[in-house]
N, C-alpha and C. Protein backbone atom coordinates (compact mmCIF):
# COMPACT_ATOMS: atom_id res chain seq x y z
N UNK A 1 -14.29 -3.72 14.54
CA UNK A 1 -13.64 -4.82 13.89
C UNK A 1 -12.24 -4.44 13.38
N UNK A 2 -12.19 -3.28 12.90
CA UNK A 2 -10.86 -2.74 12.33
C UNK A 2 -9.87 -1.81 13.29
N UNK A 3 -9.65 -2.90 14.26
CA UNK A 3 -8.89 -2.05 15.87
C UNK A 3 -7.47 -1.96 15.14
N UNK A 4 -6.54 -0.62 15.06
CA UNK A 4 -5.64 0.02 15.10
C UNK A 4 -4.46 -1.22 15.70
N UNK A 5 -4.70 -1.29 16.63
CA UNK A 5 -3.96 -2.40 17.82
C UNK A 5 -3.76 -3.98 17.21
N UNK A 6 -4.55 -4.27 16.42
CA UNK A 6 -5.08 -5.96 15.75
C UNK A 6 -4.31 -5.96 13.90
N UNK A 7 -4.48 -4.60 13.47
CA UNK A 7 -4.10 -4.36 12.14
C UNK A 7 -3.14 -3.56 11.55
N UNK A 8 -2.61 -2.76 12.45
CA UNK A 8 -1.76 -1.47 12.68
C UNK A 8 -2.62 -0.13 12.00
N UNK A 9 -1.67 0.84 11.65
CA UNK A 9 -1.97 2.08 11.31
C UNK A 9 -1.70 2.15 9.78
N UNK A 10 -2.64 2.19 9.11
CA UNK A 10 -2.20 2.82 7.56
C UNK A 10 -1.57 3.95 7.46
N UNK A 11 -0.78 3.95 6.43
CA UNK A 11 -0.28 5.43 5.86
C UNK A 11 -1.13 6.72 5.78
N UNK A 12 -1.32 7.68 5.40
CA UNK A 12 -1.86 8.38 5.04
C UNK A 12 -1.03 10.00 4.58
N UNK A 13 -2.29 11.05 3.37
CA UNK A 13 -1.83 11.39 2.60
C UNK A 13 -0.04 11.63 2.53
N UNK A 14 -0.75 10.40 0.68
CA UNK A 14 0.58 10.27 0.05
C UNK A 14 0.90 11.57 -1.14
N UNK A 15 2.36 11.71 -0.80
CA UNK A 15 2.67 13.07 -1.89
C UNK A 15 4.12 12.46 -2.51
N UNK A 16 3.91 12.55 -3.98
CA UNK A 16 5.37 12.38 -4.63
C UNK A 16 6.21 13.58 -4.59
N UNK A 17 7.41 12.98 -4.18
CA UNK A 17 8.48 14.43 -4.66
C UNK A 17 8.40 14.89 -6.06
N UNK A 18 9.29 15.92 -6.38
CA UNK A 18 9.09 16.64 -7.40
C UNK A 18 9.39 15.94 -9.08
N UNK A 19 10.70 15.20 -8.28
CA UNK A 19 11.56 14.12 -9.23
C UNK A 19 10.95 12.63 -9.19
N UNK A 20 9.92 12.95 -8.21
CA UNK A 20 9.37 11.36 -8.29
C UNK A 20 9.89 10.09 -7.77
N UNK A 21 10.87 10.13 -7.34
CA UNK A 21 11.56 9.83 -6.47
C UNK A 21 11.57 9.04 -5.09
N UNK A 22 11.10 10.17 -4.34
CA UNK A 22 10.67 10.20 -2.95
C UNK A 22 8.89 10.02 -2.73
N UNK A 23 8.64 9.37 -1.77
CA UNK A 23 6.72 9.05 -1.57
C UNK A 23 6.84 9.75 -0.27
N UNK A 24 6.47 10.81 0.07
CA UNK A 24 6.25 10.97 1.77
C UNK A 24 4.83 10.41 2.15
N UNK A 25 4.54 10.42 3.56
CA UNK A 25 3.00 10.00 3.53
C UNK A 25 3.52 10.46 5.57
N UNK A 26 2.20 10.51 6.04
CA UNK A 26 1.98 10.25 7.09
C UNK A 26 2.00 9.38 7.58
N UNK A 27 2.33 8.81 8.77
CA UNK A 27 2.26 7.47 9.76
C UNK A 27 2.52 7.02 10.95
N UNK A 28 2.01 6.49 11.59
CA UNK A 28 1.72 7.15 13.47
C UNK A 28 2.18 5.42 13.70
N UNK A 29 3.21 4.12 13.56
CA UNK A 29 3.24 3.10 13.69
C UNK A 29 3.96 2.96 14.91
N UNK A 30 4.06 3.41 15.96
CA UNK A 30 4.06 3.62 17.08
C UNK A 30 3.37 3.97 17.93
N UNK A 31 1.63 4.47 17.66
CA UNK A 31 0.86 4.84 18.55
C UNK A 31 1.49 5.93 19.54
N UNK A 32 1.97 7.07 18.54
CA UNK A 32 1.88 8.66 18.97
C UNK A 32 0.84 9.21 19.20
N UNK A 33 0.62 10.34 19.90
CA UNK A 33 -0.66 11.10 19.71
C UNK A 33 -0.75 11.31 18.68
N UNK A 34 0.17 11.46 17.37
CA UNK A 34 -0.52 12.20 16.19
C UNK A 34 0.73 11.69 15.16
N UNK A 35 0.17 11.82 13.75
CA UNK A 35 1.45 11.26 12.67
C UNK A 35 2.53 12.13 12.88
N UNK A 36 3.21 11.30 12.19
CA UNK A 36 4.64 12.24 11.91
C UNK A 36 4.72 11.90 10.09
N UNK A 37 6.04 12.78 9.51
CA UNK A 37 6.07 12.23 8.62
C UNK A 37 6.96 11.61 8.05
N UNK A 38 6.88 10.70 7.19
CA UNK A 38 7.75 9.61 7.03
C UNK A 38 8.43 9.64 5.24
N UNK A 39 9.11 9.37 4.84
CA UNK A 39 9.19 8.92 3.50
C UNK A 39 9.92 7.55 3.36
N UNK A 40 9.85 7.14 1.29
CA UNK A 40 10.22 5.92 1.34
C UNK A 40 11.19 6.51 -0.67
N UNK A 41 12.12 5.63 -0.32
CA UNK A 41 12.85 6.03 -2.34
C UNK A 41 13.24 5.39 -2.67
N UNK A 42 13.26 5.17 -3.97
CA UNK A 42 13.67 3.93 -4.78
C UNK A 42 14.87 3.13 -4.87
N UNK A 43 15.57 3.98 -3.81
CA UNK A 43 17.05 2.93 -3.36
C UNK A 43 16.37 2.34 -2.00
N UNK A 44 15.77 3.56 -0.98
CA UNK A 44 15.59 2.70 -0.03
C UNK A 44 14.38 2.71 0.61
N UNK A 45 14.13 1.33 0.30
CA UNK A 45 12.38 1.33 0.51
C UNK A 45 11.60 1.17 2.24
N UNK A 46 12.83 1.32 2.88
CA UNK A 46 12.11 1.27 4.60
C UNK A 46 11.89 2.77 4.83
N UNK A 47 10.60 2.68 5.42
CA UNK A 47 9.95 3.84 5.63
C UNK A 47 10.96 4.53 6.83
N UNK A 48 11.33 6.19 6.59
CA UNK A 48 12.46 6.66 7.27
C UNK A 48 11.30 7.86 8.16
N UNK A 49 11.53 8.36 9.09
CA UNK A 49 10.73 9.30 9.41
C UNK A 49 11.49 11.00 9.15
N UNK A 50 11.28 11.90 8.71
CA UNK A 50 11.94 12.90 7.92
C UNK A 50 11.02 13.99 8.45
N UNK A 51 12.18 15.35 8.06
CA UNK A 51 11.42 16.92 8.05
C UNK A 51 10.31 17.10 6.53
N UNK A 52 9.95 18.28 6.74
CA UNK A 52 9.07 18.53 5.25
C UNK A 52 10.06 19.01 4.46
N UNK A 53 9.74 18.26 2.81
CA UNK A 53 10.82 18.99 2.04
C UNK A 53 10.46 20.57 1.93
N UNK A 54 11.54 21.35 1.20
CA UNK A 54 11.08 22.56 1.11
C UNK A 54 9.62 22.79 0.66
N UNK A 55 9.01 24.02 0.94
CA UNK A 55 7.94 24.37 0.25
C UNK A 55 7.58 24.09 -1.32
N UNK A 56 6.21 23.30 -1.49
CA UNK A 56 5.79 22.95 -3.26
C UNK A 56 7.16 21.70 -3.81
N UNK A 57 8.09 20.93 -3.05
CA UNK A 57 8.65 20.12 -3.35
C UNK A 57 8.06 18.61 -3.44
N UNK A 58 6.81 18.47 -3.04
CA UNK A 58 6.35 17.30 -2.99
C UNK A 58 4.63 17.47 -3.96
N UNK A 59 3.70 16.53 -3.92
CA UNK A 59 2.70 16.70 -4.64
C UNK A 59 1.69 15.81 -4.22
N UNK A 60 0.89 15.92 -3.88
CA UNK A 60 -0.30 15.26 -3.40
C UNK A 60 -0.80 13.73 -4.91
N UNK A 61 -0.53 12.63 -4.06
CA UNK A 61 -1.15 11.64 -5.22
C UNK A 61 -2.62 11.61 -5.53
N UNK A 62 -2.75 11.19 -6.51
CA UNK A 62 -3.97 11.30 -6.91
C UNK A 62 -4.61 10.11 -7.35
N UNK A 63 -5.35 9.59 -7.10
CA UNK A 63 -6.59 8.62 -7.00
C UNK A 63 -6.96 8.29 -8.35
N UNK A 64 -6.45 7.30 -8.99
CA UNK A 64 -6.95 7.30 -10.13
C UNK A 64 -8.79 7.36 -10.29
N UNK A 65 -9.23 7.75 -11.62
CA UNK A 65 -10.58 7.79 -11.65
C UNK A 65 -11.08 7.18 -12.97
N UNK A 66 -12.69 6.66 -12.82
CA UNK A 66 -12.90 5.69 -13.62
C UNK A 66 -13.86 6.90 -14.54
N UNK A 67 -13.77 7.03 -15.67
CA UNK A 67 -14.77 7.63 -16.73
C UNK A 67 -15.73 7.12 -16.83
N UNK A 68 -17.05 7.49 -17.15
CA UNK A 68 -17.73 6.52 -17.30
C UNK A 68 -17.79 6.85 -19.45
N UNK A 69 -18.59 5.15 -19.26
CA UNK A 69 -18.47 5.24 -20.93
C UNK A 69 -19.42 6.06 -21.56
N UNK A 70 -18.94 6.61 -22.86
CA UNK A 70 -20.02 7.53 -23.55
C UNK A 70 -21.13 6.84 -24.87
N UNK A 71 -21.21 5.24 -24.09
CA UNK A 71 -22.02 4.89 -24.92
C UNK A 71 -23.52 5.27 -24.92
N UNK A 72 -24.44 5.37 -25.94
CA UNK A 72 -25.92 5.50 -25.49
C UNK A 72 -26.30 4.44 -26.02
N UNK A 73 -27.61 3.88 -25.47
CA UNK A 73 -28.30 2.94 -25.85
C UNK A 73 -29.72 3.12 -26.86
């Protein structure tokens, strides 16, 4: 049901730059054999396809998470 071809390709892992700035992520919206990587920044929001920044310049996002409550009954 969820054909690539019908819906396109999602992004995938997203990393903020250091300054926060920059979002890189993976993304294959051309039907490559394999992603490339892309970024997007707060002046310019069309996804550009780019090298890796230097080494530890970017940061893996993180998923917010739900606590659960510490009520007892």
């Amino acid at each position: 049901m969820r054909d690539p071809k019908w819906i396109g390709v999602a992004p995938s892992n997203l990393n903020w730059s250091d300054d926060s700035k920059q979002l890189y992520f993976n993304w294959n919206p051309d039907n490559n054999p394999g992603d490339s990587l892309y970024n997007l920044s707060l002046t310019n929001r069309t996804p550009q396809k780019c090298q890796p920044p230097p080494e530890g310049r970017y940061h893996r996002l993180q998923e917010p998470t739900i606590k659960p409550t510490q009520k007892s009954i």
